[in-house]
N, C-alpha and C. Protein backbone atom coordinates (compact mmCIF):
# COMPACT_ATOMS: atom_id res chain seq x y z
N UNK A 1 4.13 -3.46 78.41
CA UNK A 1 3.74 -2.13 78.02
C UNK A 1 2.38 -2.20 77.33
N UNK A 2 1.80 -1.27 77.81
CA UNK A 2 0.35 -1.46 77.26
C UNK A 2 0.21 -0.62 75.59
N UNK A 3 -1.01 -1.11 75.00
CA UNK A 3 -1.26 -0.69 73.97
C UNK A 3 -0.80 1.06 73.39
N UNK A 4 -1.59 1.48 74.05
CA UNK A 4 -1.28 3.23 74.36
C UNK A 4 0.06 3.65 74.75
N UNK A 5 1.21 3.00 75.43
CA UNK A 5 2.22 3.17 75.36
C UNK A 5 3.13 3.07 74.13
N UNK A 6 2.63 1.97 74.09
CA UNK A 6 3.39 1.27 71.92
C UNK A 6 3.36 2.92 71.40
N UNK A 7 1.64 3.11 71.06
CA UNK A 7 1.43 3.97 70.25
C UNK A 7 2.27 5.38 70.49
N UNK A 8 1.98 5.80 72.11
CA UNK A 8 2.70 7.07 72.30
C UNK A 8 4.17 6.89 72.06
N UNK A 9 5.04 6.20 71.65
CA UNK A 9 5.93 5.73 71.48
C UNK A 9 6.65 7.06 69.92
N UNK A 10 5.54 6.52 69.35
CA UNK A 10 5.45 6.89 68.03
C UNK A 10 5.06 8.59 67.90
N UNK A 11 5.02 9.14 68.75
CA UNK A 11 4.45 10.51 69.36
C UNK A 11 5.18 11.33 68.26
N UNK A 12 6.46 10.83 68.06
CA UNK A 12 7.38 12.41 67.20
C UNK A 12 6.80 12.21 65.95
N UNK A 13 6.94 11.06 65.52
CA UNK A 13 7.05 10.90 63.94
C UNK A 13 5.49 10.22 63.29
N UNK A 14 4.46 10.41 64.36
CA UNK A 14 3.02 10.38 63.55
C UNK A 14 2.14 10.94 64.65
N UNK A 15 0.69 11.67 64.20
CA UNK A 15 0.67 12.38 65.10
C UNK A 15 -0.62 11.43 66.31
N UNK A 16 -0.64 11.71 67.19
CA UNK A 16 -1.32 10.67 68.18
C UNK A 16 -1.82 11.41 69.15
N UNK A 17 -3.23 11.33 69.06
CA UNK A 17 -4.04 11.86 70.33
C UNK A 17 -4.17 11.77 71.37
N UNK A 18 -3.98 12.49 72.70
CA UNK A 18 -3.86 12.17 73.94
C UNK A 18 -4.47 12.51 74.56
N UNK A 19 -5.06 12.08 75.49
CA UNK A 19 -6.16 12.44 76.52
C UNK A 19 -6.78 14.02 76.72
N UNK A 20 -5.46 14.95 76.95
CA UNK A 20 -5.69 16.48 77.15
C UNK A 20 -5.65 17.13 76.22
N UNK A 21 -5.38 16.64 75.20
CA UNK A 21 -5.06 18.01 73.87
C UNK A 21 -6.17 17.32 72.88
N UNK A 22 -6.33 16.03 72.88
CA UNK A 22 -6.97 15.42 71.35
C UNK A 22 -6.02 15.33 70.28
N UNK A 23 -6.71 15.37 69.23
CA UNK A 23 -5.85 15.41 68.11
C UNK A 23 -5.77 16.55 67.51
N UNK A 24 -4.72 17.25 67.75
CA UNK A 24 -4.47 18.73 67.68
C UNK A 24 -3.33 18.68 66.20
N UNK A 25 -3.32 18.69 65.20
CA UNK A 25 -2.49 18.35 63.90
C UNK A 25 -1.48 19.63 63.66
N UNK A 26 -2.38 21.10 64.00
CA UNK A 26 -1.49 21.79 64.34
C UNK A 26 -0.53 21.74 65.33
N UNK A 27 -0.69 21.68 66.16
CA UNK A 27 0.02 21.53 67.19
C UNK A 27 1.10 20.39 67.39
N UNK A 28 1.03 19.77 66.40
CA UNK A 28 2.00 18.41 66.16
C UNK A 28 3.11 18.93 65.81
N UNK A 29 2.55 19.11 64.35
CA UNK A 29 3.46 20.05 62.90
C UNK A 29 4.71 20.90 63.50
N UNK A 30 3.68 21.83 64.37
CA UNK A 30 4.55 23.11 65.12
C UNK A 30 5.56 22.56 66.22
N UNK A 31 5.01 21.81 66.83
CA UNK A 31 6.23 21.76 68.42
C UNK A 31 6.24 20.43 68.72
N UNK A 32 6.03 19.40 68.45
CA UNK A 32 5.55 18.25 68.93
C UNK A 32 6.69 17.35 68.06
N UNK A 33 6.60 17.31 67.18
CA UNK A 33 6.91 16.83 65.99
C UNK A 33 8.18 16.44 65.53
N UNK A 34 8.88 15.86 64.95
CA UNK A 34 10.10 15.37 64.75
C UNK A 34 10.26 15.91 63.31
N UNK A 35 11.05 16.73 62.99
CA UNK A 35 11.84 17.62 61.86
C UNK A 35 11.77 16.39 60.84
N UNK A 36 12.26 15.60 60.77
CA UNK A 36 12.70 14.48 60.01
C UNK A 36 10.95 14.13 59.54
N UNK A 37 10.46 14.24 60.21
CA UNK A 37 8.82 13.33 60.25
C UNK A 37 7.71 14.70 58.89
N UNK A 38 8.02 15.78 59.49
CA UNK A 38 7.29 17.09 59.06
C UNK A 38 8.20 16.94 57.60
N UNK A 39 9.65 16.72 57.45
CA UNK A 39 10.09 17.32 56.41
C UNK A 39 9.80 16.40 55.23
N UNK A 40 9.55 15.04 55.51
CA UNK A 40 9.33 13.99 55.02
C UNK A 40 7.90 13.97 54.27
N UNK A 41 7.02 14.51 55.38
CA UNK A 41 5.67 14.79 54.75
C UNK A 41 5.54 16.04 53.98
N UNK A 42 6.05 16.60 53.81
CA UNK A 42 6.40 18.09 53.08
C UNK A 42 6.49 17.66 51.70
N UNK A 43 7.98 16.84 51.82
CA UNK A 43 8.49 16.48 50.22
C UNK A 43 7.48 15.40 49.82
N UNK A 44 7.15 14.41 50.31
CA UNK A 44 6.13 13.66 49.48
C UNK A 44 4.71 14.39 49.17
N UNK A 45 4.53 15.28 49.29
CA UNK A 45 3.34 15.78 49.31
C UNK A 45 3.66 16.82 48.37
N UNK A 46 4.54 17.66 48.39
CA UNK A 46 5.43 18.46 47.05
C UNK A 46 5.38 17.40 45.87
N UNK A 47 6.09 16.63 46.01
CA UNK A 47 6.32 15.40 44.80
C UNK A 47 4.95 14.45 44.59
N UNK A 48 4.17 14.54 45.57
CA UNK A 48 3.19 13.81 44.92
C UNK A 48 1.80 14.66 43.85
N UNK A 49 1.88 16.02 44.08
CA UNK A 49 1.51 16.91 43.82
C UNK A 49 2.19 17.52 42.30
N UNK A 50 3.20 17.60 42.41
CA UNK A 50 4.00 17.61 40.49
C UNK A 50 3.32 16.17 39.84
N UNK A 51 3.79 15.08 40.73
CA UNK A 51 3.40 14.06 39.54
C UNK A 51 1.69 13.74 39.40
N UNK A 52 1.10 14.26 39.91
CA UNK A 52 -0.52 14.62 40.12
C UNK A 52 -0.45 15.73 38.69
N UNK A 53 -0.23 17.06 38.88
CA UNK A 53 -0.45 18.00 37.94
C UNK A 53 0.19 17.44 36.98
N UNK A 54 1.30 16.58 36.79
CA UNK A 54 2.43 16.44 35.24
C UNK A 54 1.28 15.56 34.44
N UNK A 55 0.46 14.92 35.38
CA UNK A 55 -0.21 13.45 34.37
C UNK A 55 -1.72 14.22 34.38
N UNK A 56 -2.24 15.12 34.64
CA UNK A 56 -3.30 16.23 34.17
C UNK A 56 -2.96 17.18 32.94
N UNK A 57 -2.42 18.14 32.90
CA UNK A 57 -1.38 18.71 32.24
C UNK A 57 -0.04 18.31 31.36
N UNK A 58 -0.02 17.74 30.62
CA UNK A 58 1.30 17.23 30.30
C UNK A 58 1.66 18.12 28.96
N UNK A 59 1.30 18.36 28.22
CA UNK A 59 1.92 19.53 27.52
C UNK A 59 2.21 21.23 28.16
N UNK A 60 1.26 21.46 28.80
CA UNK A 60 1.58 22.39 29.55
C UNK A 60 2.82 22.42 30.45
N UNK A 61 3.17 21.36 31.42
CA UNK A 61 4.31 21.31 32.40
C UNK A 61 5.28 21.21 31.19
N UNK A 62 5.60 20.47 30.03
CA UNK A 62 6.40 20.51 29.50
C UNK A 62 6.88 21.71 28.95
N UNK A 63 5.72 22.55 28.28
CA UNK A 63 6.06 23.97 27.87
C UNK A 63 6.75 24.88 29.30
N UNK A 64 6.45 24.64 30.32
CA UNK A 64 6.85 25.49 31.39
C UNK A 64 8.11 25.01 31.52
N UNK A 65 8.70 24.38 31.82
CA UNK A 65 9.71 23.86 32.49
C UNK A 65 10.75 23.67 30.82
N UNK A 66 10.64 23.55 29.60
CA UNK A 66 11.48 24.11 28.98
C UNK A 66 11.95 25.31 28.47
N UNK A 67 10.36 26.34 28.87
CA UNK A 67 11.24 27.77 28.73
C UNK A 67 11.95 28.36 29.65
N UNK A 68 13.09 28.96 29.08
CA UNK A 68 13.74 29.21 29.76
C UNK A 68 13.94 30.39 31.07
N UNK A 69 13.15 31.79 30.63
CA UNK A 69 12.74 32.79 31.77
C UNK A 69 12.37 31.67 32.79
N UNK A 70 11.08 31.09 32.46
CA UNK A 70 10.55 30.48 33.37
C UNK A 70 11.20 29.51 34.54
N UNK A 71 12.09 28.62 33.85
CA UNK A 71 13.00 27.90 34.77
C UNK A 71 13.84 28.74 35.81
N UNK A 72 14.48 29.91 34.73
CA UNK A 72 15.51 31.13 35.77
C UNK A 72 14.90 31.75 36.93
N UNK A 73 13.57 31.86 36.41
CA UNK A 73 12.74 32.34 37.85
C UNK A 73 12.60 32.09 38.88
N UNK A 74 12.16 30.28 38.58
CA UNK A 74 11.98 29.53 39.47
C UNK A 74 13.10 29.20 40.45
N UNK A 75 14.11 29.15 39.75
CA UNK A 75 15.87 29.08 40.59
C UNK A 75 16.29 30.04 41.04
N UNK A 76 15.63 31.22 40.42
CA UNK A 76 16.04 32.39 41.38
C UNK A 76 15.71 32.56 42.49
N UNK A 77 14.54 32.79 42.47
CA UNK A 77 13.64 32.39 43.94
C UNK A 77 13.80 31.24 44.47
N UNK A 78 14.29 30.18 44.21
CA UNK A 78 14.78 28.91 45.39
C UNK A 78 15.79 29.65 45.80
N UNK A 79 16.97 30.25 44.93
CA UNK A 79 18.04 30.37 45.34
C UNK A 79 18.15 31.77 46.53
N UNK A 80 16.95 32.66 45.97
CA UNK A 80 17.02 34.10 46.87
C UNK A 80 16.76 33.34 48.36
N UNK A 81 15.33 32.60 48.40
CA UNK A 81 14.89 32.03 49.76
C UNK A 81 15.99 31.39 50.44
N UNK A 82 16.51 30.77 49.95
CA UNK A 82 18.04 29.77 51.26
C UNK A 82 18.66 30.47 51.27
N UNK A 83 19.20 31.96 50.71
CA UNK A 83 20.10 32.43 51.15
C UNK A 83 19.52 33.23 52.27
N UNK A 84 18.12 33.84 51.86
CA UNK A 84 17.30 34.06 53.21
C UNK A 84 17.42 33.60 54.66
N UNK A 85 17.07 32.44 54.37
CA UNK A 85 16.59 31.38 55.35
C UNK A 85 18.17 30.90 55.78
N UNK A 86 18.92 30.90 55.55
CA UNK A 86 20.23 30.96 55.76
C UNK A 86 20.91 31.94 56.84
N UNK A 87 20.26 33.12 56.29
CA UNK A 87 20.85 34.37 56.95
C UNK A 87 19.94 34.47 58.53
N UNK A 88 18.85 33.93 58.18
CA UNK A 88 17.88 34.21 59.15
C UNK A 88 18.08 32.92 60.56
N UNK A 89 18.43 31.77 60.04
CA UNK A 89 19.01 31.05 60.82
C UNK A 89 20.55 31.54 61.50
N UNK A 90 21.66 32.02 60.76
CA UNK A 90 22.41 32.66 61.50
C UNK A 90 22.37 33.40 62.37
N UNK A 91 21.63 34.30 62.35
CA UNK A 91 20.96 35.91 63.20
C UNK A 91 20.62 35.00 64.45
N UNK A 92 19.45 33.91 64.22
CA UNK A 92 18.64 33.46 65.28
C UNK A 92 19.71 32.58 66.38
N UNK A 93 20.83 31.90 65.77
CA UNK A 93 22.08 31.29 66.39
C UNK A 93 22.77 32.17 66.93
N UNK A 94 22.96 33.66 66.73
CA UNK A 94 24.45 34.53 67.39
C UNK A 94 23.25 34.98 68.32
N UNK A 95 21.99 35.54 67.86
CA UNK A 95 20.64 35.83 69.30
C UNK A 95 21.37 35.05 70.55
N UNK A 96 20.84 33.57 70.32
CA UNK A 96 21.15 32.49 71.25
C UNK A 96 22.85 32.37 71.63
N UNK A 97 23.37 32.44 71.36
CA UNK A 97 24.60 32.40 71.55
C UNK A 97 25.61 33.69 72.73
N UNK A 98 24.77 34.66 71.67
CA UNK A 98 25.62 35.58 73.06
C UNK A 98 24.57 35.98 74.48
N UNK A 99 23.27 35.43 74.64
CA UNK A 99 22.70 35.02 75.15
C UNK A 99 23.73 34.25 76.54
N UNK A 100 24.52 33.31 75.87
CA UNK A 100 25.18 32.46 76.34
C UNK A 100 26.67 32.84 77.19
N UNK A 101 27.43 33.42 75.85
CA UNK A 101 28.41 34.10 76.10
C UNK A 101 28.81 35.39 77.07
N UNK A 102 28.63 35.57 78.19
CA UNK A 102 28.73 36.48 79.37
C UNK A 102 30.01 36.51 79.79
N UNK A 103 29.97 37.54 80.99
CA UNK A 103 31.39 36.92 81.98
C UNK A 103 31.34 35.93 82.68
N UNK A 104 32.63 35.77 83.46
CA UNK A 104 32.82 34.54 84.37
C UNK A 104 31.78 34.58 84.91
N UNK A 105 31.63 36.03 85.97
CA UNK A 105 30.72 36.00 87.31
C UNK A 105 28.97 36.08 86.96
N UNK A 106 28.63 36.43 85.68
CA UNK A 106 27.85 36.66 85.50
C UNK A 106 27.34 34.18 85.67
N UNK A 107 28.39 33.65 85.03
CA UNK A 107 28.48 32.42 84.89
C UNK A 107 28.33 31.90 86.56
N UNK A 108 28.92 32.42 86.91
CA UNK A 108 29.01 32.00 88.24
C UNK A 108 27.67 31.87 89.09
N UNK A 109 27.17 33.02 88.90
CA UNK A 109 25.90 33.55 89.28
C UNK A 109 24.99 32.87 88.98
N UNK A 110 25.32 32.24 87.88
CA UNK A 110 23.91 31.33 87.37
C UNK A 110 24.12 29.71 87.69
N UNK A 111 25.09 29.29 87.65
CA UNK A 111 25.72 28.41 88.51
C UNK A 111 25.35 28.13 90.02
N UNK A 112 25.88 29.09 91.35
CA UNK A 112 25.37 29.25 92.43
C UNK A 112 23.43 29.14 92.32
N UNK A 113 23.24 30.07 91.68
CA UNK A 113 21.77 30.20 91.52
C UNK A 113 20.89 28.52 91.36
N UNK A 114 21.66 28.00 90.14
CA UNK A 114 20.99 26.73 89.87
C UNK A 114 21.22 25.48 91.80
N UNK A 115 22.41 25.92 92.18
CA UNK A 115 22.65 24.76 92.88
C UNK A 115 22.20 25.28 94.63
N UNK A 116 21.67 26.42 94.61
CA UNK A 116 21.05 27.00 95.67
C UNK A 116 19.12 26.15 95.34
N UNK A 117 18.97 26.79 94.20
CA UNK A 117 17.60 25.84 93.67
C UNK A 117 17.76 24.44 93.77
N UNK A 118 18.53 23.45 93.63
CA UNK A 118 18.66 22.34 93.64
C UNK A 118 18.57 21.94 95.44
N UNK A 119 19.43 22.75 96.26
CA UNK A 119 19.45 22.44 97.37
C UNK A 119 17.74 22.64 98.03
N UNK A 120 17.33 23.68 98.04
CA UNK A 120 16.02 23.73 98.26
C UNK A 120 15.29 23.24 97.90
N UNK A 121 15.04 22.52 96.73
CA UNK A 121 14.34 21.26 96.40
C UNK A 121 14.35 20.22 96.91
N UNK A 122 15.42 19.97 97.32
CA UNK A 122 15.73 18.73 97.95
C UNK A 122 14.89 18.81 99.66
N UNK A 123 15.52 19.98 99.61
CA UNK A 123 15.13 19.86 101.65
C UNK A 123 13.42 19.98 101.31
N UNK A 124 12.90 21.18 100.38
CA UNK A 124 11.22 20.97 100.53
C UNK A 124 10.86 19.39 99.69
N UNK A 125 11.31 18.07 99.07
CA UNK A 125 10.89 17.15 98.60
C UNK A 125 11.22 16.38 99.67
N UNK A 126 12.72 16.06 100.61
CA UNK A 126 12.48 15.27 101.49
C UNK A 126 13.12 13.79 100.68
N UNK A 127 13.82 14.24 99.64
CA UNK A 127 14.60 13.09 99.10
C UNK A 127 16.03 13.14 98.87
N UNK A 128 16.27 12.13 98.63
CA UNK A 128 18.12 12.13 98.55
C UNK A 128 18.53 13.04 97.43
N UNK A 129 17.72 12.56 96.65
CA UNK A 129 17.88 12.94 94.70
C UNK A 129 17.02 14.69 94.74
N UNK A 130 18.24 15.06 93.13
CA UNK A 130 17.15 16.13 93.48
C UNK A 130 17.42 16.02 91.67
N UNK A 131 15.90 15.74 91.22
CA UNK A 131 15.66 15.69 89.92
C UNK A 131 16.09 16.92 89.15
N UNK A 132 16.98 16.43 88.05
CA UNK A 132 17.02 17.46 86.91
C UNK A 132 16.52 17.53 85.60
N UNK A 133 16.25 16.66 85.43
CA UNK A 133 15.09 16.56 84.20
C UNK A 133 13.51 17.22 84.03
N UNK A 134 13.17 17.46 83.15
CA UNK A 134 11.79 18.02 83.72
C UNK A 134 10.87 16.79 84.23
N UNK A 135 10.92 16.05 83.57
CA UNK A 135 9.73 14.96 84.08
C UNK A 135 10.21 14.58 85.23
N UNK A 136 11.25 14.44 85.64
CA UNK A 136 11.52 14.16 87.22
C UNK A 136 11.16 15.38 88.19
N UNK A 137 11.43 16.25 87.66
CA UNK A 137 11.46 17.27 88.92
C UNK A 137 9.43 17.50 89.02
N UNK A 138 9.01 17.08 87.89
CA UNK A 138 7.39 17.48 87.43
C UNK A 138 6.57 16.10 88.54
N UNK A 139 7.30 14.90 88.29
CA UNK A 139 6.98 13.92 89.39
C UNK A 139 6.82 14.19 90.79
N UNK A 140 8.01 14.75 91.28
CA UNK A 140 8.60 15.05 92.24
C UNK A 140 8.01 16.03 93.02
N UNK A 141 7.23 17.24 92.21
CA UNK A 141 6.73 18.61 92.61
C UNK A 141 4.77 18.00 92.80
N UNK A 142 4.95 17.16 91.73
CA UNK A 142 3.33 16.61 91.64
C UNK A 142 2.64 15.53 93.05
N UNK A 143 4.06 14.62 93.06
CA UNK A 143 3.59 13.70 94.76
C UNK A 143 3.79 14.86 96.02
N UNK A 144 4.52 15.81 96.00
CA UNK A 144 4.98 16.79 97.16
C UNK A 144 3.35 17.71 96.90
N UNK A 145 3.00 17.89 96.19
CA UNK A 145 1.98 18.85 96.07
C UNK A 145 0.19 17.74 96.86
N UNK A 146 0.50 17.25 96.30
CA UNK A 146 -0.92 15.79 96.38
C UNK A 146 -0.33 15.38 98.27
N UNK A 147 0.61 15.05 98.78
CA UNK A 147 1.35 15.02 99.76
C UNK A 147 0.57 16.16 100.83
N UNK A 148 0.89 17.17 100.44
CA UNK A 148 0.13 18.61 100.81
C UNK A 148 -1.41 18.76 101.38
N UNK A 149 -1.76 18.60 99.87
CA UNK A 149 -3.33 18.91 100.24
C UNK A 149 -3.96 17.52 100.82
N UNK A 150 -3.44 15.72 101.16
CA UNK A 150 -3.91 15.22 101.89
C UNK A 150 -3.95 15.31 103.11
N UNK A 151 -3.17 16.21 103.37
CA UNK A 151 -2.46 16.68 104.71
C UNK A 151 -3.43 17.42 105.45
N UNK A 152 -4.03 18.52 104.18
CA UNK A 152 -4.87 19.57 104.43
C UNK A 152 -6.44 18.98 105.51
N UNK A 153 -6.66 17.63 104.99
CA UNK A 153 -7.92 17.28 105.35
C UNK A 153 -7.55 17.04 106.97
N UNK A 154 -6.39 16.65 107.35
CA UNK A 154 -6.57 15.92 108.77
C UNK A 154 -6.72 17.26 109.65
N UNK A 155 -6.34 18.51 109.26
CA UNK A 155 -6.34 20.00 109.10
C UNK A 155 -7.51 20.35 110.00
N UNK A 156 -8.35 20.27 108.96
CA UNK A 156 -9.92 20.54 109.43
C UNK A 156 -10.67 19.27 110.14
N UNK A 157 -10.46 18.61 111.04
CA UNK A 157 -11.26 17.68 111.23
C UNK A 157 -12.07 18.65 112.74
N UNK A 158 -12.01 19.22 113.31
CA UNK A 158 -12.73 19.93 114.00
C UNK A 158 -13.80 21.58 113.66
N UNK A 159 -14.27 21.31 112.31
CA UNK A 159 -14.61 22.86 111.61
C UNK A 159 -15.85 21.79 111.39
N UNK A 160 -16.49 22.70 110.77
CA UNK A 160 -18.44 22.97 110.29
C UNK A 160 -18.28 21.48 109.23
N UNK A 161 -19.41 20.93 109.09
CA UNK A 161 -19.26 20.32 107.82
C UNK A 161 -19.32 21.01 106.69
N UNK A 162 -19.52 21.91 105.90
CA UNK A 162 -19.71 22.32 104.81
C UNK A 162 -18.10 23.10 104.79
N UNK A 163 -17.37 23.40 105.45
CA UNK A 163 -15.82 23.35 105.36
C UNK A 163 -15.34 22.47 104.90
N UNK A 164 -15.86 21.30 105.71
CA UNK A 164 -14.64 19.76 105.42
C UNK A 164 -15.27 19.48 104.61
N UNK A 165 -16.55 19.78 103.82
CA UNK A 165 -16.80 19.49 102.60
C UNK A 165 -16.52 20.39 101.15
N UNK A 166 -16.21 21.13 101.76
CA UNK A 166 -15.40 22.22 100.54
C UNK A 166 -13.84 21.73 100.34
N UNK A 167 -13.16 21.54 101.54
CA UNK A 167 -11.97 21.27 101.73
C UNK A 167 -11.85 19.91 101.54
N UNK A 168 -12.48 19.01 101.48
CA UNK A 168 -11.96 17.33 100.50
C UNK A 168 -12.20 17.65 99.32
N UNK A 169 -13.74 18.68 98.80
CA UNK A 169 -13.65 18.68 97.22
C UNK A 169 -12.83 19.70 96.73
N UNK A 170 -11.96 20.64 96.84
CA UNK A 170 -10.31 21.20 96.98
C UNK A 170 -9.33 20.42 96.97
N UNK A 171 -9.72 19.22 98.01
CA UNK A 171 -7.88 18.22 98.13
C UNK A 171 -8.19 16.81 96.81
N UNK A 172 -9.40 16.92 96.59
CA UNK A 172 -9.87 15.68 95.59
C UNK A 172 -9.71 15.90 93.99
N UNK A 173 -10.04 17.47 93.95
CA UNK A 173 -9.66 18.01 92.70
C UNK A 173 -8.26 18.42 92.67
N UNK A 174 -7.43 18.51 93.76
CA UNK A 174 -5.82 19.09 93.35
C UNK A 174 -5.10 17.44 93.25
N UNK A 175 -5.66 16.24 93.85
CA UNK A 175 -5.00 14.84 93.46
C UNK A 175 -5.14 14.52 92.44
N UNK A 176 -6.28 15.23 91.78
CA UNK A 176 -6.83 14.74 90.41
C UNK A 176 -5.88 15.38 89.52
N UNK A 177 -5.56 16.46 89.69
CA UNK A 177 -4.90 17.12 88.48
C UNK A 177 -3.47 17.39 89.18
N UNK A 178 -2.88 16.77 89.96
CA UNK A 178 -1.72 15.98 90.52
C UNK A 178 -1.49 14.64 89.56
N UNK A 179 -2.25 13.93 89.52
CA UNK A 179 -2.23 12.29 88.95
C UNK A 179 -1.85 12.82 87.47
N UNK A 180 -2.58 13.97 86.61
CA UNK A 180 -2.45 14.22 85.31
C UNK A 180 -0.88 14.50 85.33
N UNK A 181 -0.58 15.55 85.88
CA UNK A 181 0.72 15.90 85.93
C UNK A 181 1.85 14.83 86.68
N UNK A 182 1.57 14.13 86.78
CA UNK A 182 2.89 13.15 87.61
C UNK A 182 2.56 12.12 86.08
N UNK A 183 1.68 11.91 85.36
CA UNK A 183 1.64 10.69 84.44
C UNK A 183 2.90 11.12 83.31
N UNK A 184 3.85 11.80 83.83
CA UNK A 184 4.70 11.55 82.76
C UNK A 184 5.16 11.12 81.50
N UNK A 185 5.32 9.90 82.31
CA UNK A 185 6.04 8.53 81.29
C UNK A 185 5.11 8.21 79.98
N UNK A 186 3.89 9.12 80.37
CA UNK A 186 3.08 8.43 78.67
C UNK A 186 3.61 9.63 77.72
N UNK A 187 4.58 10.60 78.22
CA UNK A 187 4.90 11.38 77.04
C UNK A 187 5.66 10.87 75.85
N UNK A 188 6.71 10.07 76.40
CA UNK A 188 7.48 8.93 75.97
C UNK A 188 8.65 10.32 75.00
N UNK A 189 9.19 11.11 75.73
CA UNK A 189 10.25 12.00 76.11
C UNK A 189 9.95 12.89 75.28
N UNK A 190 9.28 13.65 74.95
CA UNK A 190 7.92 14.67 74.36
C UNK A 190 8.40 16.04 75.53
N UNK A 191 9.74 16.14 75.58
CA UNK A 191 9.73 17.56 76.24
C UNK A 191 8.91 18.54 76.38
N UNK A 192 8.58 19.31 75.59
CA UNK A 192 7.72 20.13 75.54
C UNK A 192 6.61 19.56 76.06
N UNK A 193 6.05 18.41 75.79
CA UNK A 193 4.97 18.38 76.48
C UNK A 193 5.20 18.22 77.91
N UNK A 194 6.47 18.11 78.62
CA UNK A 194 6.55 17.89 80.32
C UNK A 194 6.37 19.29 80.47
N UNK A 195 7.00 20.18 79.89
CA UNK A 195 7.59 21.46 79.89
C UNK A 195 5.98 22.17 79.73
């Protein structure tokens, strides 16, 4: 495994620049990112930040944090927000959920639907398998597509030159950004980014 693989390895839990995006930090934080990794940098950065202000300030934090309004405040508002953020996570779970929850046929329907799509994939890919993953089916759609437009050139071999020269730099730029999209495996299972 090469160098750049190691690293993309590490994709959830530090953030790592990749060819098409760069180093996008937002974009880590937000969707990329491993909960555990973001929440981790949150609290040390909270806590490194008290013990930063406590050793600037030290009679002051002490006066704050033994009066008492002041402490009640502060617990109030932790305590108002999670019950918030509580409620707001519930709402967003029954959203998704009855989302889910339908009738049989409505089940059925989506069922047939998926395995009507599966069958047609198969007959337009021309393989045994019919990928269900995204990075498989993204492989799969990316060689069938590149497949295509090499096809295109043997196409025109009787037209103008400035055709067959429009039409290789058309089939040269869709292999090119075929190759981006079939490189998968450097996501190193970065859903969203197949997705």
């Amino acid at each position: 495994m090469s160098i750049s693989g190691k690293v993309s390895q590490w994709r959830d839990w530090f953030p790592v620049p990749n060819r098409s995006t760069g180093f996008d930090l937002k974009r880590w934080v937000l969707l990329e990112a491993h909960r555990l990794a973001v929440t981790g940098a949150l609290l040390t950065f909270v806590f490194l930040t008290f013990m930063r202000i406590s050793t600037i300030w030290t009679v002051e934090m002490q006066a704050l944090l033994t009066d008492t309004p002041t402490v009640q405040t502060i617990l109030n508002t932790f305590l108002s927000g999670m019950i918030l953020l509580v409620s707001i996570v519930v709402s967003i779970n029954s959203i998704v959920l009855s989302h889910e929850i339908t009738s049989v046929q409505t089940q059925e329907n989506r069922i047939r639907g998926s395995v009507n799509f599966r069958r047609e994939l198969g007959e337009l890919t021309d393989i045994d398998e019919n990928p269900s993953d995204p990075s498989s089916f993204l492989q799969a759609m990316s060689h069938l597509i590149s497949a295509r437009a090499q096809r295109l050139t043997g196409e025109v071999a009787g037209l103008e030159e400035n055709v067959i020269a429009d039409v290789e730099e058309y089939v040269n730029s869709v292999s090119e950004a075929t190759e981006q999209l079939g490189a998968v495996e450097e996501t190193s299972g970065a859903e969203f980014a197949v997705l």
